[in-house]
PDB file of N, CA and C in Angstrom:
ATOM      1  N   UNK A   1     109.846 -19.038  45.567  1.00  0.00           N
ATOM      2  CA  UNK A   1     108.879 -18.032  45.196  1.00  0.00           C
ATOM      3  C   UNK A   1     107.687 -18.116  46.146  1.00  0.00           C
ATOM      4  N   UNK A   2     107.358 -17.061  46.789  1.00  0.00           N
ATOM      5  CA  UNK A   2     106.098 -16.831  47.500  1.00  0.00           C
ATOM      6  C   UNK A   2     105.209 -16.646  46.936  1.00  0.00           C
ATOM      7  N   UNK A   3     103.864 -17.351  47.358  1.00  0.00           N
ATOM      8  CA  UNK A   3     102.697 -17.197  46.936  1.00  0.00           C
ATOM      9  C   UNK A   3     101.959 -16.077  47.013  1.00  0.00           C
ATOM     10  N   UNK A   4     101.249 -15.193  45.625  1.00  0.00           N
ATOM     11  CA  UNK A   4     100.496 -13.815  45.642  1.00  0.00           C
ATOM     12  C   UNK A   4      99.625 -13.385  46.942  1.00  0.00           C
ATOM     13  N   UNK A   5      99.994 -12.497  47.137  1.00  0.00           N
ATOM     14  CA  UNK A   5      99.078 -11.937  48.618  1.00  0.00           C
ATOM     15  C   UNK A   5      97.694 -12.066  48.075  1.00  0.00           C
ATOM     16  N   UNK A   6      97.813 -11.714  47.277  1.00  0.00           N
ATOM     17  CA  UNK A   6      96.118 -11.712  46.938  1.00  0.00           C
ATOM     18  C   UNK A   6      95.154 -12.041  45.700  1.00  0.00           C
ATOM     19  N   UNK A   7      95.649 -13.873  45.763  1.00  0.00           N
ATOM     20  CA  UNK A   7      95.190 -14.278  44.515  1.00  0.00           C
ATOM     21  C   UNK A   7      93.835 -14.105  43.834  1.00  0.00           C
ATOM     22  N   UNK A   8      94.027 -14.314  42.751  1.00  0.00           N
ATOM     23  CA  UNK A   8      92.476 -13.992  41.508  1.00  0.00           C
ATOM     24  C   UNK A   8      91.953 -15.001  42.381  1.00  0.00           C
ATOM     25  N   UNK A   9      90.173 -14.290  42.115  1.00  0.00           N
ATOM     26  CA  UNK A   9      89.030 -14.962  42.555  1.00  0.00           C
ATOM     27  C   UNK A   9      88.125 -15.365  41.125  1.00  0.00           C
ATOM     28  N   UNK A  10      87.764 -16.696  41.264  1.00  0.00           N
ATOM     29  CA  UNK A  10      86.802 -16.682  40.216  1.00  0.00           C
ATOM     30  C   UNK A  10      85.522 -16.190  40.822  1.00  0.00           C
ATOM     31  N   UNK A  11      85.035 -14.833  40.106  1.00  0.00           N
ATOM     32  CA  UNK A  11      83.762 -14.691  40.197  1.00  0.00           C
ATOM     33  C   UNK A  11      82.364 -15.314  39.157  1.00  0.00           C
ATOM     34  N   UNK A  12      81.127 -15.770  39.793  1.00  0.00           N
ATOM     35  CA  UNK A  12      80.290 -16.478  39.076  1.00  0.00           C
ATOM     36  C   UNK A  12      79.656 -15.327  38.192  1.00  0.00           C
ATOM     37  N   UNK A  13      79.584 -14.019  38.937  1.00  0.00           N
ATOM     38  CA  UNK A  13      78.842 -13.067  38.107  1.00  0.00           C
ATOM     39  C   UNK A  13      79.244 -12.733  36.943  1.00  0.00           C
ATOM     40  N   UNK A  14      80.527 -12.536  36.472  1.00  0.00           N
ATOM     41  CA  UNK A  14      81.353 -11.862  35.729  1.00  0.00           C
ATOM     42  C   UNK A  14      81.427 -13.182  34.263  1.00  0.00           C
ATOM     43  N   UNK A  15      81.979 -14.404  35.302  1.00  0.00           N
ATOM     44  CA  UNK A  15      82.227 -15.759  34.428  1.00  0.00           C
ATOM     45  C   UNK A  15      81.023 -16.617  33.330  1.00  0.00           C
ATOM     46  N   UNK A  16      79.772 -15.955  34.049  1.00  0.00           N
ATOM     47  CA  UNK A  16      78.950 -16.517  32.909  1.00  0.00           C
ATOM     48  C   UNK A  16      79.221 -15.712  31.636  1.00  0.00           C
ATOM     49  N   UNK A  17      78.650 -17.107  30.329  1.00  0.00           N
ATOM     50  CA  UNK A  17      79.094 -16.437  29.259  1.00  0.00           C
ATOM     51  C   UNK A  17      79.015 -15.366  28.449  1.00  0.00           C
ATOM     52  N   UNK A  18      77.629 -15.081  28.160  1.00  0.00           N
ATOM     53  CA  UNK A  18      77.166 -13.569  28.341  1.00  0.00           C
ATOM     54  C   UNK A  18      78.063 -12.853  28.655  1.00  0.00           C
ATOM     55  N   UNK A  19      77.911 -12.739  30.272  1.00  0.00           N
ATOM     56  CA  UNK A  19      78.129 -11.467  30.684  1.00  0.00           C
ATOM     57  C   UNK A  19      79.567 -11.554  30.350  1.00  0.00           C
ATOM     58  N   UNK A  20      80.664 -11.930  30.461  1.00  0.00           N
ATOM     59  CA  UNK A  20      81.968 -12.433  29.824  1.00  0.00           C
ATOM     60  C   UNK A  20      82.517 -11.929  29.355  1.00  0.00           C
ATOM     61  N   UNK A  21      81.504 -12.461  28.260  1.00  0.00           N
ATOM     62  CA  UNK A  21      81.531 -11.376  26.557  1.00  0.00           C
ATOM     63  C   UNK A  21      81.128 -10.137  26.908  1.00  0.00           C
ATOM     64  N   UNK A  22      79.880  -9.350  27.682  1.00  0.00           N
ATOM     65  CA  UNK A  22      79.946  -8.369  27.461  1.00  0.00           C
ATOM     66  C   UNK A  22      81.142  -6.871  28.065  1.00  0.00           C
ATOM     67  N   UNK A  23      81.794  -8.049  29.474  1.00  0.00           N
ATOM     68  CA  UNK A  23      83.017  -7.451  29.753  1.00  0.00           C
ATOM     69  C   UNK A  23      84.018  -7.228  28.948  1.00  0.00           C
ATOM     70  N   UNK A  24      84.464  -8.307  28.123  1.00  0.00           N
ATOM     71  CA  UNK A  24      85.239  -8.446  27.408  1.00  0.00           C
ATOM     72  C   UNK A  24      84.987  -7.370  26.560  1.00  0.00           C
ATOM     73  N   UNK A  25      83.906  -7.175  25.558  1.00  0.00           N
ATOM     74  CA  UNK A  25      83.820  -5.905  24.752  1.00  0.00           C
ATOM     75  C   UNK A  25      83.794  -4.961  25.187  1.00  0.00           C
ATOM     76  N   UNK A  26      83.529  -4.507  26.268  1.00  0.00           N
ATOM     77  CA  UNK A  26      83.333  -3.333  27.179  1.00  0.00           C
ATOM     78  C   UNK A  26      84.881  -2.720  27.578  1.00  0.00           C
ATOM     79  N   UNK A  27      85.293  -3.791  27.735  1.00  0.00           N
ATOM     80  CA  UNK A  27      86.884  -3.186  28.680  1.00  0.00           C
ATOM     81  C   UNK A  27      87.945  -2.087  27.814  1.00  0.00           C
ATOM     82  N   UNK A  28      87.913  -2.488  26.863  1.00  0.00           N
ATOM     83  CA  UNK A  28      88.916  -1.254  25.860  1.00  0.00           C
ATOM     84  C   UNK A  28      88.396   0.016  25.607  1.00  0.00           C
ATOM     85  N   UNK A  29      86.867   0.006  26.178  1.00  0.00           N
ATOM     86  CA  UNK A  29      85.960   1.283  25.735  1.00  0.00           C
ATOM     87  C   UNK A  29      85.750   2.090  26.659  1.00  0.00           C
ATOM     88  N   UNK A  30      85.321   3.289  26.233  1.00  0.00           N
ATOM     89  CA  UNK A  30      84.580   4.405  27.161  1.00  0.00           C
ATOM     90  C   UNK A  30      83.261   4.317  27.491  1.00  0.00           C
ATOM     91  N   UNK A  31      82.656   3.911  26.134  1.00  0.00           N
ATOM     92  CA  UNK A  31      81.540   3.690  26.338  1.00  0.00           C
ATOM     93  C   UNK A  31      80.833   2.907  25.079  1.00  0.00           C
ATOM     94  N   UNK A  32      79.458   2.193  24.978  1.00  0.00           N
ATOM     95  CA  UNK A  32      79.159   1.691  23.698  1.00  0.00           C
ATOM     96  C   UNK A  32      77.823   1.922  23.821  1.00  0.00           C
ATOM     97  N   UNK A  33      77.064   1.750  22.538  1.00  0.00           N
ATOM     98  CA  UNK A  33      75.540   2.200  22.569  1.00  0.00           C
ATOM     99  C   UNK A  33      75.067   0.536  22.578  1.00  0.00           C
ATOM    100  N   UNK A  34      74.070   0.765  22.985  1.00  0.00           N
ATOM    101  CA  UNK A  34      73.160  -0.503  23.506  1.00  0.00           C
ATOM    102  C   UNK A  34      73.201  -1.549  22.080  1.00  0.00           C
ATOM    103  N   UNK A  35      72.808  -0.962  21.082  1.00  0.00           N
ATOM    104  CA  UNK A  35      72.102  -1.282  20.366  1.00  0.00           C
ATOM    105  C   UNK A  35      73.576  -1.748  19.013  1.00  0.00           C
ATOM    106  N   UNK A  36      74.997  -1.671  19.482  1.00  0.00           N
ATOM    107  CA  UNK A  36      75.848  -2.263  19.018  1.00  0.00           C
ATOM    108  C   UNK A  36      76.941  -3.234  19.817  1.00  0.00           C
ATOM    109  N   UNK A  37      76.198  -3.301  20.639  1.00  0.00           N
ATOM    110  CA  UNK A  37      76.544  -4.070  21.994  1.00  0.00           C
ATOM    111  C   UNK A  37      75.806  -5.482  21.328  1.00  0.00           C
ATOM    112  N   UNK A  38      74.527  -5.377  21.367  1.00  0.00           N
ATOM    113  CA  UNK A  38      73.750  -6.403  20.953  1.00  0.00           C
ATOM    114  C   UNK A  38      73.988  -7.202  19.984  1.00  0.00           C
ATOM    115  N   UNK A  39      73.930  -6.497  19.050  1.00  0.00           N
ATOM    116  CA  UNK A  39      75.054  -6.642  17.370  1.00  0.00           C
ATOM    117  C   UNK A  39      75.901  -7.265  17.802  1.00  0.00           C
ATOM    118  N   UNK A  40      76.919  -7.015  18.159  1.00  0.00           N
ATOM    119  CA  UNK A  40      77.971  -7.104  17.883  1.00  0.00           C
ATOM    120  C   UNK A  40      78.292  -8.883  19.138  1.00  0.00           C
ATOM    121  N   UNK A  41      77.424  -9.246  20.307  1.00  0.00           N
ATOM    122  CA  UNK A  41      77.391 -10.098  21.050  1.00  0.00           C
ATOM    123  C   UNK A  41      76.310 -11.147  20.256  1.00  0.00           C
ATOM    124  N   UNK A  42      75.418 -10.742  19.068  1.00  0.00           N
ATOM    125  CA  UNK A  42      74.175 -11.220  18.966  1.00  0.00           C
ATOM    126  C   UNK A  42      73.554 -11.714  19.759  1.00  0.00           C
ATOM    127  N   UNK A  43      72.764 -11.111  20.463  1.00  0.00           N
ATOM    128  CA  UNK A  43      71.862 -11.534  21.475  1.00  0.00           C
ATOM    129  C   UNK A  43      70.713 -10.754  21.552  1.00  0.00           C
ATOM    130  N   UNK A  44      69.578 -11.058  21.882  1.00  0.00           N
ATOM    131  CA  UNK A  44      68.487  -9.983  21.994  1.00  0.00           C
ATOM    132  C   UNK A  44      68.291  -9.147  22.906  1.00  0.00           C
ATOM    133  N   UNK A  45      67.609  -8.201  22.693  1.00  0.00           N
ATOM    134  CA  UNK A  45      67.615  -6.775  23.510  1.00  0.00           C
ATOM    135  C   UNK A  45      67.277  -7.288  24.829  1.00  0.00           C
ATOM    136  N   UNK A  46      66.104  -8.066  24.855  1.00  0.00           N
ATOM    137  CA  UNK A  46      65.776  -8.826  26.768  1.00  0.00           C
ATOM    138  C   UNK A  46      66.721  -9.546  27.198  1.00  0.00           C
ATOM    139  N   UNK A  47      67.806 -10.176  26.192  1.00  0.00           N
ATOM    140  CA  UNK A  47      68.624 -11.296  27.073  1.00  0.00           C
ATOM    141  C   UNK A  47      70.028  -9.775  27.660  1.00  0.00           C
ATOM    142  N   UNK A  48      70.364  -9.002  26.536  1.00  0.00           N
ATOM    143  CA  UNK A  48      71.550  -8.052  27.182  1.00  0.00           C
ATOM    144  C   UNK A  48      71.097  -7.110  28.626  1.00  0.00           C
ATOM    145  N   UNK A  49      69.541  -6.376  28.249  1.00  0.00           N
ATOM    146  CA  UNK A  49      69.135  -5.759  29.160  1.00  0.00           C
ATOM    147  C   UNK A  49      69.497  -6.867  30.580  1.00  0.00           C
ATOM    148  N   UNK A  50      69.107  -8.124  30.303  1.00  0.00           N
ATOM    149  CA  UNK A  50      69.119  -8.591  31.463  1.00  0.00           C
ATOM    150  C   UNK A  50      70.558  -8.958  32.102  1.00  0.00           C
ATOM    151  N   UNK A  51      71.569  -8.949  31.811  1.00  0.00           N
ATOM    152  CA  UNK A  51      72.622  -9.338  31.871  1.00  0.00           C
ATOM    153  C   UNK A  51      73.017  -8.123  31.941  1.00  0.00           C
ATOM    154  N   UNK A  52      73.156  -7.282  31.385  1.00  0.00           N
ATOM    155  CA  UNK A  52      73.971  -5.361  31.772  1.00  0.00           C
ATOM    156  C   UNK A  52      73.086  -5.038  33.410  1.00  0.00           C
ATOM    157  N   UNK A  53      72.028  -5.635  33.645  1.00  0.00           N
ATOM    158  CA  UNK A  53      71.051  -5.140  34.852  1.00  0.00           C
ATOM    159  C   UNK A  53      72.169  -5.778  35.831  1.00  0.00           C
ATOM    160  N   UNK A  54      72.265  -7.170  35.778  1.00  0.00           N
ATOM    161  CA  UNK A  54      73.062  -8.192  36.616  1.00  0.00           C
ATOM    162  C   UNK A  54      74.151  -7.217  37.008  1.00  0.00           C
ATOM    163  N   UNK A  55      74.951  -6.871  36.276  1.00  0.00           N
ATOM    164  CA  UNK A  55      76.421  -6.376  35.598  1.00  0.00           C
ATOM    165  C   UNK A  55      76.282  -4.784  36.823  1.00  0.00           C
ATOM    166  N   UNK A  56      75.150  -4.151  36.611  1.00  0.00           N
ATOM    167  CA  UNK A  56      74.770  -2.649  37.154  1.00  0.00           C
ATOM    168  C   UNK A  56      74.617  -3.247  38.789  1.00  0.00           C
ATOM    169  N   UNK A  57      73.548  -3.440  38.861  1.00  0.00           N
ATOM    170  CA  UNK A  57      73.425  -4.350  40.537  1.00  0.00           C
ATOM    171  C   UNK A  57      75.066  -4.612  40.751  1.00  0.00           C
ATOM    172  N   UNK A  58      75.927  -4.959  40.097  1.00  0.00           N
ATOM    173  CA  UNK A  58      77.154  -5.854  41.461  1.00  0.00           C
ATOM    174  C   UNK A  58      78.286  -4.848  40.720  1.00  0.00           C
ATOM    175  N   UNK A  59      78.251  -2.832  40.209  1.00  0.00           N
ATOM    176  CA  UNK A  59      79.032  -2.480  40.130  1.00  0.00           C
ATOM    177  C   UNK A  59      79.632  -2.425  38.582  1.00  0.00           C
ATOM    178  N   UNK A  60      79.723  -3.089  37.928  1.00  0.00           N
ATOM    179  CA  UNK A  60      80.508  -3.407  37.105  1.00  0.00           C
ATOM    180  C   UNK A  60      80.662  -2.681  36.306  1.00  0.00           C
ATOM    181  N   UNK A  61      79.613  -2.580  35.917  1.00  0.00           N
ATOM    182  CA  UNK A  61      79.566  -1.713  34.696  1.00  0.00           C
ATOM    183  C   UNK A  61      77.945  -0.390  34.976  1.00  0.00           C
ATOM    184  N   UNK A  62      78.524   0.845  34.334  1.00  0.00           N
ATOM    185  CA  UNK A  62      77.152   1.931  34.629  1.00  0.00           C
ATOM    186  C   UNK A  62      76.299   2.248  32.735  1.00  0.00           C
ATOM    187  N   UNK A  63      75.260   2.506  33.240  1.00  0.00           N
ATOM    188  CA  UNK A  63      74.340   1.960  32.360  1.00  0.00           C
ATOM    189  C   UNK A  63      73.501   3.547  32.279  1.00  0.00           C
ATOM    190  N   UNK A  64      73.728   4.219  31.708  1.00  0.00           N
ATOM    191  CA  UNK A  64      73.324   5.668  30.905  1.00  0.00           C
ATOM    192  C   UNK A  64      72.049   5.650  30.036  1.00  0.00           C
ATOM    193  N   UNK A  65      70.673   5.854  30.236  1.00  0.00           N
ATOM    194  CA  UNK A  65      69.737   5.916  29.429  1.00  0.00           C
ATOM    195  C   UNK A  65      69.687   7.414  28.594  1.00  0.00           C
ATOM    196  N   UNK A  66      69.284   7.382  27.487  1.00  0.00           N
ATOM    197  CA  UNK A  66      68.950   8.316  26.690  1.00  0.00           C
ATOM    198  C   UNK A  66      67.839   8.371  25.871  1.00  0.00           C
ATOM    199  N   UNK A  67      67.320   9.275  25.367  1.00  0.00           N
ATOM    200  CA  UNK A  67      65.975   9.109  24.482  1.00  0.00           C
ATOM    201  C   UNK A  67      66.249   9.811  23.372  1.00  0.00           C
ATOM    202  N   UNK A  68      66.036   9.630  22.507  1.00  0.00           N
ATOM    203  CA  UNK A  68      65.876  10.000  21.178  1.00  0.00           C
ATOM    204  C   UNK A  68      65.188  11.550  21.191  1.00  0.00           C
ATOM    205  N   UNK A  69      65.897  12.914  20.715  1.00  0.00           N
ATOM    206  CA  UNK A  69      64.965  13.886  21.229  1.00  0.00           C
ATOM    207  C   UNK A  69      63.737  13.921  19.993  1.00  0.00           C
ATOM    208  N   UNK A  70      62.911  14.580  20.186  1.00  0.00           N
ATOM    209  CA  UNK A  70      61.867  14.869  19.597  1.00  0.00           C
ATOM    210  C   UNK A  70      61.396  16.439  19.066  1.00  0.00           C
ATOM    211  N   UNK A  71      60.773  16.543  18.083  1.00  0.00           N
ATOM    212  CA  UNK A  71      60.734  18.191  17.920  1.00  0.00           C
ATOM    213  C   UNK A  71      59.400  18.016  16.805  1.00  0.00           C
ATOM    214  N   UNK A  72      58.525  19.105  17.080  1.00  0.00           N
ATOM    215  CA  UNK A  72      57.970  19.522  16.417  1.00  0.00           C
ATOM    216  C   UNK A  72      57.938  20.112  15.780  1.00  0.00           C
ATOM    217  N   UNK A  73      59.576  20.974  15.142  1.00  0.00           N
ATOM    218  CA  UNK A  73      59.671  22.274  14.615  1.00  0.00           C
ATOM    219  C   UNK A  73      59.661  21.905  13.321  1.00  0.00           C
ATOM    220  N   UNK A  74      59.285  22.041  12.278  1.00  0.00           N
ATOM    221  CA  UNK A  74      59.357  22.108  11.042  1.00  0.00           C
ATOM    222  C   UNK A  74      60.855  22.035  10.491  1.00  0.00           C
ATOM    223  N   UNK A  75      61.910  23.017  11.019  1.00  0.00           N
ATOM    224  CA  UNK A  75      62.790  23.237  10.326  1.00  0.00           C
ATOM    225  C   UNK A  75      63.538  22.044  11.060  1.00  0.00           C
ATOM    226  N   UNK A  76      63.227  21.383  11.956  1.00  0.00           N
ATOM    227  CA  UNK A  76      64.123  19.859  12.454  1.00  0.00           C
ATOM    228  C   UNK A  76      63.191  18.712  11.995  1.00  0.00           C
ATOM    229  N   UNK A  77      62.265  18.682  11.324  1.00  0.00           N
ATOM    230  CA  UNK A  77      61.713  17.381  10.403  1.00  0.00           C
ATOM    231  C   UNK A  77      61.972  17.046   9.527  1.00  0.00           C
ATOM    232  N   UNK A  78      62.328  15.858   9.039  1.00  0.00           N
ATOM    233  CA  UNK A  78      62.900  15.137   7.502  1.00  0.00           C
ATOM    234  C   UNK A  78      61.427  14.714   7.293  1.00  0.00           C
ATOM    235  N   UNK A  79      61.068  14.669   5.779  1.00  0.00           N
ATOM    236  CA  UNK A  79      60.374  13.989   5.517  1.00  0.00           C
ATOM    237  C   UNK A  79      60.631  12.598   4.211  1.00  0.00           C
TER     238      UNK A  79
END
């Protein structure tokens, strides 16, 4: 048996634990909201931000901001 043309690399970026995990949850998905990402890894919002940033910088994964819309209209306010 010949050896793979092009064996697995361990990468350091990917292999820390964190980020790991957050591949790992990520990979079966389309997409996930921030804020069940966190949940669901328990970790705090500064430690994921910082680790999805890592993750964005080297490719890995793309990182979609959104804002909550806002309205002044009466007929779109709950009270």
């Amino acid at each position: 048996m010949s050896a793979p043309s092009n064996p697995a690399k361990f990468d350091d970026l990917i292999h820390a634990p964190v980020r790991l995990r957050i591949c790992a949850s990520l990979a079966p998905l389309q997409w996930a909201e921030f804020g069940q990402l966190r949940d669901s890894l328990g970790v705090a919002d500064s430690v994921l931000s910082k680790h999805l940033k890592q993750l964005t910088d080297a490719g890995y994964v793309y990182v979609e901001r959104f804002t909550k819309p806002r309205s002044t209209d009466p007929a779109l306010t709950t009270v």
